[in-house]
N, C-alpha and C. Protein backbone atom coordinates (compact mmCIF):
# COMPACT_ATOMS: atom_id res chain seq x y z
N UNK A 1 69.62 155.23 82.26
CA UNK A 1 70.08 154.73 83.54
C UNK A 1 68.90 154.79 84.51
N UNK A 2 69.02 153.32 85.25
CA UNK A 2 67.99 153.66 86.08
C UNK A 2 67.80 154.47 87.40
N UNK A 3 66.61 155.13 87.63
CA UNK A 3 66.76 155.84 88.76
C UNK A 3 67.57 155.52 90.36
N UNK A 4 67.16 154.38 90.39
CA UNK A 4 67.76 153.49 91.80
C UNK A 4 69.43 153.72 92.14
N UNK A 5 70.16 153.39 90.14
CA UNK A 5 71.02 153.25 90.06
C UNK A 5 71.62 154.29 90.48
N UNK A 6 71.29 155.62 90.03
CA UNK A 6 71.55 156.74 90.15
C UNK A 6 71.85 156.97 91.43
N UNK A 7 70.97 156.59 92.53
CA UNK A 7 71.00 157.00 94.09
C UNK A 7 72.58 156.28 94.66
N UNK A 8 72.08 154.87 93.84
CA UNK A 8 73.10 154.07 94.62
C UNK A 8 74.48 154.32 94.19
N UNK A 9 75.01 154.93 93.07
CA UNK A 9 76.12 156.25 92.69
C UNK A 9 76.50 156.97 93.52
N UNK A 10 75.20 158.12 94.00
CA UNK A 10 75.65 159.21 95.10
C UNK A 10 75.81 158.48 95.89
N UNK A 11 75.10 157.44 96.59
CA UNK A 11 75.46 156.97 98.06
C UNK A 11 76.75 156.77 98.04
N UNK A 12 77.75 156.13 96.91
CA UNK A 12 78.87 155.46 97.10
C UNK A 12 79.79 156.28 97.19
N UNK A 13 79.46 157.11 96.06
CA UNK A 13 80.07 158.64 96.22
C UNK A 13 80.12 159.40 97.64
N UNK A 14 79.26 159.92 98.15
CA UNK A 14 79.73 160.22 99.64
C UNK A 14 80.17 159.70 100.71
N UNK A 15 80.32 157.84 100.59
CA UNK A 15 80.80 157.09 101.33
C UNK A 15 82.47 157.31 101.05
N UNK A 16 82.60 156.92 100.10
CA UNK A 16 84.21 157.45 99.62
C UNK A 16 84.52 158.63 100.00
N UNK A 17 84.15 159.84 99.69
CA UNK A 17 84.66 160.52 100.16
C UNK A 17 84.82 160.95 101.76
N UNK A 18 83.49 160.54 102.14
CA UNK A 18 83.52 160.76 103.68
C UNK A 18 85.11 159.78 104.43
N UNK A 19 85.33 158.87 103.53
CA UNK A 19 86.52 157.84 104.45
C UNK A 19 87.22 158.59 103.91
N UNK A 20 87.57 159.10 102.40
CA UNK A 20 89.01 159.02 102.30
C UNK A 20 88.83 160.71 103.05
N UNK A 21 87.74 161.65 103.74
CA UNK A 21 87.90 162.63 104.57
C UNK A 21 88.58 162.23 106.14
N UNK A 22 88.06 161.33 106.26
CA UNK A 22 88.51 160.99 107.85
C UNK A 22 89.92 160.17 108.34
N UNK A 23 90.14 159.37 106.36
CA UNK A 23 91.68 158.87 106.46
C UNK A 23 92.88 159.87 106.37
N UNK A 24 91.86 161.23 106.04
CA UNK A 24 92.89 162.57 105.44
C UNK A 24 93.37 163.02 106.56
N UNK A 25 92.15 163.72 107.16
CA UNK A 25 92.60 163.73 108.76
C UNK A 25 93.33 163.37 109.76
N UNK A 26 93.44 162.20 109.92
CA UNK A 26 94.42 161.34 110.69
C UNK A 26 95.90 161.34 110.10
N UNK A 27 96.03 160.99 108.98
CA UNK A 27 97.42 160.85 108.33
C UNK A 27 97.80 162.40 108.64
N UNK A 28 96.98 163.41 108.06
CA UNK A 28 97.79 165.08 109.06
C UNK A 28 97.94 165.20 109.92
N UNK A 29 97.22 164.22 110.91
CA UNK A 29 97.94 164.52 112.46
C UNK A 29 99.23 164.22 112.42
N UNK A 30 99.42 162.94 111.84
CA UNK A 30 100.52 161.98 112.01
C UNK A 30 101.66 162.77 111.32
N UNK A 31 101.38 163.47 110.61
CA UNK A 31 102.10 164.66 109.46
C UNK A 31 103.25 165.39 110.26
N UNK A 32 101.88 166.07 111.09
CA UNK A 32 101.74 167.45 111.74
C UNK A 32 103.04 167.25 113.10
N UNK A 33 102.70 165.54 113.51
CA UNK A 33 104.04 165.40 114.35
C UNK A 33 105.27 164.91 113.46
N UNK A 34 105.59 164.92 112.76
CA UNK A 34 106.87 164.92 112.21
C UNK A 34 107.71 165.77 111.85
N UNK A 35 106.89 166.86 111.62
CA UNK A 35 107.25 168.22 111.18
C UNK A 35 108.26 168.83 112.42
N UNK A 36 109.01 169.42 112.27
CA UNK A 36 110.22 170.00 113.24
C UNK A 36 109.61 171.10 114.07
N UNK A 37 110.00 171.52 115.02
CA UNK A 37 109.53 172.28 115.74
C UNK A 37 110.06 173.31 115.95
N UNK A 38 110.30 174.68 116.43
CA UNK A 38 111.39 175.51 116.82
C UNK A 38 112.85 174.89 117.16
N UNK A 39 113.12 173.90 117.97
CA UNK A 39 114.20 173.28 118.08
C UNK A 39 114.95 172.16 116.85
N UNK A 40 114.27 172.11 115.90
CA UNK A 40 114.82 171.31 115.23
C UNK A 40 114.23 170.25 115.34
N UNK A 41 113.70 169.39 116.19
CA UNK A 41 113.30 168.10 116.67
C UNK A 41 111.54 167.95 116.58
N UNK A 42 111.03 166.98 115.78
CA UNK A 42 109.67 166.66 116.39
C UNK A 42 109.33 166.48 117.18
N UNK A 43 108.00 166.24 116.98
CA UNK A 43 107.39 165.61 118.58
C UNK A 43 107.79 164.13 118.62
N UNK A 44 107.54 163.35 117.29
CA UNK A 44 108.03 161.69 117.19
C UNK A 44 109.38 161.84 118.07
N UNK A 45 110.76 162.75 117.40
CA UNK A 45 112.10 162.57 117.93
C UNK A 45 111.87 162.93 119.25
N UNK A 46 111.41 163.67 119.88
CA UNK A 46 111.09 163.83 121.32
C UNK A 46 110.71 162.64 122.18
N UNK A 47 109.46 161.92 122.05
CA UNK A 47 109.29 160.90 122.10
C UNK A 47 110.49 159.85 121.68
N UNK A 48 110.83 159.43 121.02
CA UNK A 48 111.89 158.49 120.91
C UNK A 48 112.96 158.67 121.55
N UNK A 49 113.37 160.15 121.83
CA UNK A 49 114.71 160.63 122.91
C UNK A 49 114.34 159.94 124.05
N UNK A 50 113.51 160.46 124.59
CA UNK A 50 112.75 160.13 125.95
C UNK A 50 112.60 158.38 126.26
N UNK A 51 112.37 157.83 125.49
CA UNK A 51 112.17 156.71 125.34
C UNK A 51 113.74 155.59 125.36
N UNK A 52 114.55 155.89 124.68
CA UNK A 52 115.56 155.48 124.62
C UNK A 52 116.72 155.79 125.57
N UNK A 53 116.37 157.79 126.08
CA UNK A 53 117.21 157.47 127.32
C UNK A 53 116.47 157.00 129.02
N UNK A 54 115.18 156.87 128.69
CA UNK A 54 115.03 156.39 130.10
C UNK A 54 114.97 154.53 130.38
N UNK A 55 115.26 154.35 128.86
CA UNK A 55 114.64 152.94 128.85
C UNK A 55 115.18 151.67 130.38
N UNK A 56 116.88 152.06 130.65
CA UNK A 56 117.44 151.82 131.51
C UNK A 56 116.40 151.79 132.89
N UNK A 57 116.00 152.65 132.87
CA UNK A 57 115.15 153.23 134.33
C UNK A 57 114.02 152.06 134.47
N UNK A 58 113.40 151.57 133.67
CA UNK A 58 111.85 151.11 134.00
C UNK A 58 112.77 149.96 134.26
N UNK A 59 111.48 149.42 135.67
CA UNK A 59 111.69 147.98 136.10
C UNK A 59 110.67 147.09 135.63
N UNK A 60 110.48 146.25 136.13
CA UNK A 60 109.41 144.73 135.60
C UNK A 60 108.23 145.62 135.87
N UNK A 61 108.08 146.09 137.52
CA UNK A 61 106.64 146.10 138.09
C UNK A 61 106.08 147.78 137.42
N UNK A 62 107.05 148.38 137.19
CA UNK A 62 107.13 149.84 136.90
C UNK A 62 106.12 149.04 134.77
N UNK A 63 106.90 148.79 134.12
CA UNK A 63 106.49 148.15 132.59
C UNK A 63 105.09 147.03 133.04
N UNK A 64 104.56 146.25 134.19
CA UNK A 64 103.20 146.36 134.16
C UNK A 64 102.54 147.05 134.43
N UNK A 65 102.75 148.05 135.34
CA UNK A 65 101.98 149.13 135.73
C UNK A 65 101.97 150.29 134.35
N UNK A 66 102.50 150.30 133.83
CA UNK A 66 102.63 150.42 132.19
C UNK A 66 101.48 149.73 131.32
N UNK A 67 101.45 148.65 130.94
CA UNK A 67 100.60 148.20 130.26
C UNK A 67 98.85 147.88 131.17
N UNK A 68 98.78 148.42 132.05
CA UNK A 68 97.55 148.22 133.09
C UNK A 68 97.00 149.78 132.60
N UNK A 69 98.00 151.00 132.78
CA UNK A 69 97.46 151.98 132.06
C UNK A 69 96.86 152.25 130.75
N UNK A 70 97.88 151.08 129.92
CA UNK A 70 97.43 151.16 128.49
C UNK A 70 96.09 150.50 128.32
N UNK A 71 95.86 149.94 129.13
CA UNK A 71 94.75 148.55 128.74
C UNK A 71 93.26 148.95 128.36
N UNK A 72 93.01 150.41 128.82
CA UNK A 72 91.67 150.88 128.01
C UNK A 72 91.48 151.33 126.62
N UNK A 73 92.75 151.60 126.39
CA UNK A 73 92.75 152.15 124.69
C UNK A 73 92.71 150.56 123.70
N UNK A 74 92.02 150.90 123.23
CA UNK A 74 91.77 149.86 121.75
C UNK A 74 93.23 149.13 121.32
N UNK A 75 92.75 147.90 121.32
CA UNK A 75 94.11 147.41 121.05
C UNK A 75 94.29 147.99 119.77
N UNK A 76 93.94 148.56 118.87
CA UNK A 76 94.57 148.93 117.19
C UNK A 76 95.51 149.96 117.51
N UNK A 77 95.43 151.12 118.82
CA UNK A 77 95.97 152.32 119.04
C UNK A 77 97.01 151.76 120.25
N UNK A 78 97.07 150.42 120.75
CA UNK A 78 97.78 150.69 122.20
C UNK A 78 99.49 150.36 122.47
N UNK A 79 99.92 150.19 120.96
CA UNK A 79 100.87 150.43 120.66
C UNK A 79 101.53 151.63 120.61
N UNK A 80 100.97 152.42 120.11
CA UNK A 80 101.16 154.25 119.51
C UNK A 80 100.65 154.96 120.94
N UNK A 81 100.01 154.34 122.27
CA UNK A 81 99.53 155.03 123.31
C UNK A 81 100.95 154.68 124.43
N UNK A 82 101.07 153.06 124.06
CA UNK A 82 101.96 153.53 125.07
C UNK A 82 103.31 153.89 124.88
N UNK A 83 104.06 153.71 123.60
CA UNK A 83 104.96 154.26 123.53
C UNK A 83 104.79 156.19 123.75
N UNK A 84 103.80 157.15 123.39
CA UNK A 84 103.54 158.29 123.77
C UNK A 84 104.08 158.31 125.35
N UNK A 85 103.13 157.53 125.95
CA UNK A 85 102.82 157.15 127.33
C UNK A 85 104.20 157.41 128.36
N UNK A 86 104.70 156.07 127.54
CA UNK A 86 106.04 156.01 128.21
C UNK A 86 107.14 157.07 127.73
N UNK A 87 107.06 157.75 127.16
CA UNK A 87 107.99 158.68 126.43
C UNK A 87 107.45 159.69 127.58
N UNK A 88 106.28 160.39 127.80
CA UNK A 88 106.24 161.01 129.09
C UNK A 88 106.60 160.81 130.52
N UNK A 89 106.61 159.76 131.06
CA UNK A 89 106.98 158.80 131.61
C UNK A 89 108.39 159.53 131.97
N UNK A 90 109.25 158.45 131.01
CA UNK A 90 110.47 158.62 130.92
C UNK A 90 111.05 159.78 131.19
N UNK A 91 110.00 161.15 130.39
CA UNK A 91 110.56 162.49 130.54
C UNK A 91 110.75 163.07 132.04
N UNK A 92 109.44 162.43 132.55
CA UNK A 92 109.09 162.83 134.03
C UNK A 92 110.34 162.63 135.58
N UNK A 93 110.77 161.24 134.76
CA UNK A 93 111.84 160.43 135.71
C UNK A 93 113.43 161.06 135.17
N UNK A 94 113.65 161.28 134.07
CA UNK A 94 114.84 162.39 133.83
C UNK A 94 115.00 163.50 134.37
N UNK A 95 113.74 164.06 133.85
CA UNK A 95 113.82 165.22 134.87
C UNK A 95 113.79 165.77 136.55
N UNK A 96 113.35 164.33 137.03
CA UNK A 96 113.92 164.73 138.59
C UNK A 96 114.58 163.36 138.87
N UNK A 97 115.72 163.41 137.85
CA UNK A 97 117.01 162.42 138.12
C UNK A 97 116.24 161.19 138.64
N UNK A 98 116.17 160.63 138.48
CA UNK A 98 115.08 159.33 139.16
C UNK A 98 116.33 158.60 138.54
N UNK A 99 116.42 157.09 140.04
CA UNK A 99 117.26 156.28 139.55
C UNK A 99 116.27 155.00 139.16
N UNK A 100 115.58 155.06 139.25
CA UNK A 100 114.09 154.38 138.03
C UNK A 100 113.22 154.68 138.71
N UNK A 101 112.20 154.51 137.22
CA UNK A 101 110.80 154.40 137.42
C UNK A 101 110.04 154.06 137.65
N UNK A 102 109.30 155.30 139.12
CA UNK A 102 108.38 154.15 139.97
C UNK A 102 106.93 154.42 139.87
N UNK A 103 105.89 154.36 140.00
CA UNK A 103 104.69 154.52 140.29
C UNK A 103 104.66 155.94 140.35
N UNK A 104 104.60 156.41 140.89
CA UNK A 104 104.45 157.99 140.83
C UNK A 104 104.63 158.95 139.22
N UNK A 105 105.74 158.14 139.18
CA UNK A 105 106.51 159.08 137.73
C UNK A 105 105.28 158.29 136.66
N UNK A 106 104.50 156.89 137.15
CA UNK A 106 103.84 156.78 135.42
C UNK A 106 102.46 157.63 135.51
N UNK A 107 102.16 157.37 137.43
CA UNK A 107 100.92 158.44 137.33
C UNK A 107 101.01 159.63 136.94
N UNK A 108 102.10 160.24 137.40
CA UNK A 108 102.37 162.01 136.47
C UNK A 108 102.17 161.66 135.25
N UNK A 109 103.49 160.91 134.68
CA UNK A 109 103.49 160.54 133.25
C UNK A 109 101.99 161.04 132.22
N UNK A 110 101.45 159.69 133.04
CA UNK A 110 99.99 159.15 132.01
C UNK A 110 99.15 160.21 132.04
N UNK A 111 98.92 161.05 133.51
CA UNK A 111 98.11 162.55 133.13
C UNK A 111 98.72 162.86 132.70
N UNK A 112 100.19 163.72 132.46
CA UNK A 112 100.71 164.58 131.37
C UNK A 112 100.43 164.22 129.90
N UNK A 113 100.19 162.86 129.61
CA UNK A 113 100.42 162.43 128.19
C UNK A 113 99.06 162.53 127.69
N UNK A 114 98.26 162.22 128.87
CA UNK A 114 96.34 162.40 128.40
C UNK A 114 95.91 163.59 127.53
N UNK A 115 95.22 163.27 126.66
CA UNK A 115 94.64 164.99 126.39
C UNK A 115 93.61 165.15 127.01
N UNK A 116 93.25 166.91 127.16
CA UNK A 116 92.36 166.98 128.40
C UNK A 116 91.06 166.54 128.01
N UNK A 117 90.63 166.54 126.92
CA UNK A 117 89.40 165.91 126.25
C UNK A 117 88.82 164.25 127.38
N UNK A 118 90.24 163.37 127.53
CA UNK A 118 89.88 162.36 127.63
C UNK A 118 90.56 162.68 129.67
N UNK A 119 90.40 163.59 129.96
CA UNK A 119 90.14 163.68 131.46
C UNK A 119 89.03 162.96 132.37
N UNK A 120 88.11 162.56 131.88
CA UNK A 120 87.07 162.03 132.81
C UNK A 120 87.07 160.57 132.60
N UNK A 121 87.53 159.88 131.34
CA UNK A 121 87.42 158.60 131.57
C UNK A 121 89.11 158.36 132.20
N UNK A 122 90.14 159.14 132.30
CA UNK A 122 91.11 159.18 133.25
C UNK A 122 90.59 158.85 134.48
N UNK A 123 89.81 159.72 134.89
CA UNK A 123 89.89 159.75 136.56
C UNK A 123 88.96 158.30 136.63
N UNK A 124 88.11 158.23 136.16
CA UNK A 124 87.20 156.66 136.55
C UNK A 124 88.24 155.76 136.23
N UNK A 125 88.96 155.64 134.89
CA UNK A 125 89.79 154.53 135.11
C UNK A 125 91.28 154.59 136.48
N UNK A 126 91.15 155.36 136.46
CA UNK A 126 92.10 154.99 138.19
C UNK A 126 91.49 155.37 139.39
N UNK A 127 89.84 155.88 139.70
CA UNK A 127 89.36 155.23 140.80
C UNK A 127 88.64 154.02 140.73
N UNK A 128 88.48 153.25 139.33
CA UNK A 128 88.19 152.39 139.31
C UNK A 128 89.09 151.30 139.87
N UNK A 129 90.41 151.73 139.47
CA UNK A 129 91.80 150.69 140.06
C UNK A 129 92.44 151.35 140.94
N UNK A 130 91.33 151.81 142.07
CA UNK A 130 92.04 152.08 143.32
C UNK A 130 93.77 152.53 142.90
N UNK A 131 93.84 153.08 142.08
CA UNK A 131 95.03 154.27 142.22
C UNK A 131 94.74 155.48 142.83
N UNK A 132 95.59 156.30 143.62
CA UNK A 132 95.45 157.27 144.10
C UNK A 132 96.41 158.30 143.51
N UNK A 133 95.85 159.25 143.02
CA UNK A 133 96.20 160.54 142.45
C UNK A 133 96.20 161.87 142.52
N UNK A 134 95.86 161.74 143.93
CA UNK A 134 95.32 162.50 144.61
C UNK A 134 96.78 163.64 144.80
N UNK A 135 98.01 163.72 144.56
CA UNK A 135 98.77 164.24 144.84
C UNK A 135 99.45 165.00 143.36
N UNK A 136 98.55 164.57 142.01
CA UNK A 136 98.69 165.27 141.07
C UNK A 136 97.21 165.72 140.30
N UNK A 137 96.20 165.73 141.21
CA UNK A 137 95.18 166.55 141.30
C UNK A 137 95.07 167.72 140.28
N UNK A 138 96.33 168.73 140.84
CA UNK A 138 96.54 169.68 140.43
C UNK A 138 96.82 169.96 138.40
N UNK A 139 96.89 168.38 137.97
CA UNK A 139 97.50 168.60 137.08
C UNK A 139 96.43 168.21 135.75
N UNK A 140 95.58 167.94 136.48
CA UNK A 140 94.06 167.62 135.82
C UNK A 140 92.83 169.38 135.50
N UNK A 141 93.62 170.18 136.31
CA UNK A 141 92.93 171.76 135.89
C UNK A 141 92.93 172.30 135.12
């Protein structure tokens, strides 16, 4: 066998494994939320509760101001972001009885749903769009 051949073996070899490492990864996240929690319920069923009982609540301008939030995430993920999204959302406006959802509840929302990792391109993307957030500040610490 020739030497070249040989290399070009290992190369392929650690290419494979490096994906099917990083496809491993992801599918356990996706795992990791299905799995039940102390209450019985996932995080998915949580999300879908939330989702289905606030669905009533969102209005037209409330569901663009919805997809204006989503609009930095990659379209491959911004399906799976905003349903998260809005499942916080939703939780936010249940919980202080809201007879729908207005602006306020998606700005809580969308910081609650952020992970703190992705805190700084948060704040540029809504002083970039002149949103003011200034009144959940607190929730970015």
């Amino acid at each position: 066998m020739p030497d070249w051949f040989a290399w070009f073996i290992f190369f392929w070899v650690f290419i494979l494994v490096g994906f099917m490492a990083i496809g491993g990864f992801f599918m356990f996240r996706k795992f990791l939320k299905v799995l039940p929690k102390a209450d019985g319920k996932s995080k998915l069923d949580w999300q879908n509760y939330y989702v289905e009982k606030s669905r009533h609540l969102w209005t037209e301008e409330s569901k663009q101001f919805l997809d204006l939030l989503v609009s930095p995430v990659p379209s491959a993920f911004r399906d799976i972001a905003k349903h998260s999204i809005a499942a916080k959302i939703g939780q936010v406006a249940l919980e202080k009885n809201a007879t729908e959802v207005t602006r306020e509840h998606c700005i809580e929302g969308y910081i609650l749903a952020t992970p703190k990792r992705d805190y700084n391109s948060l704040t540029s993307f809504l002083n970039k769009h002149n949103i003011d957030y200034s009144q959940y500040r607190h929730l970015l610490n």
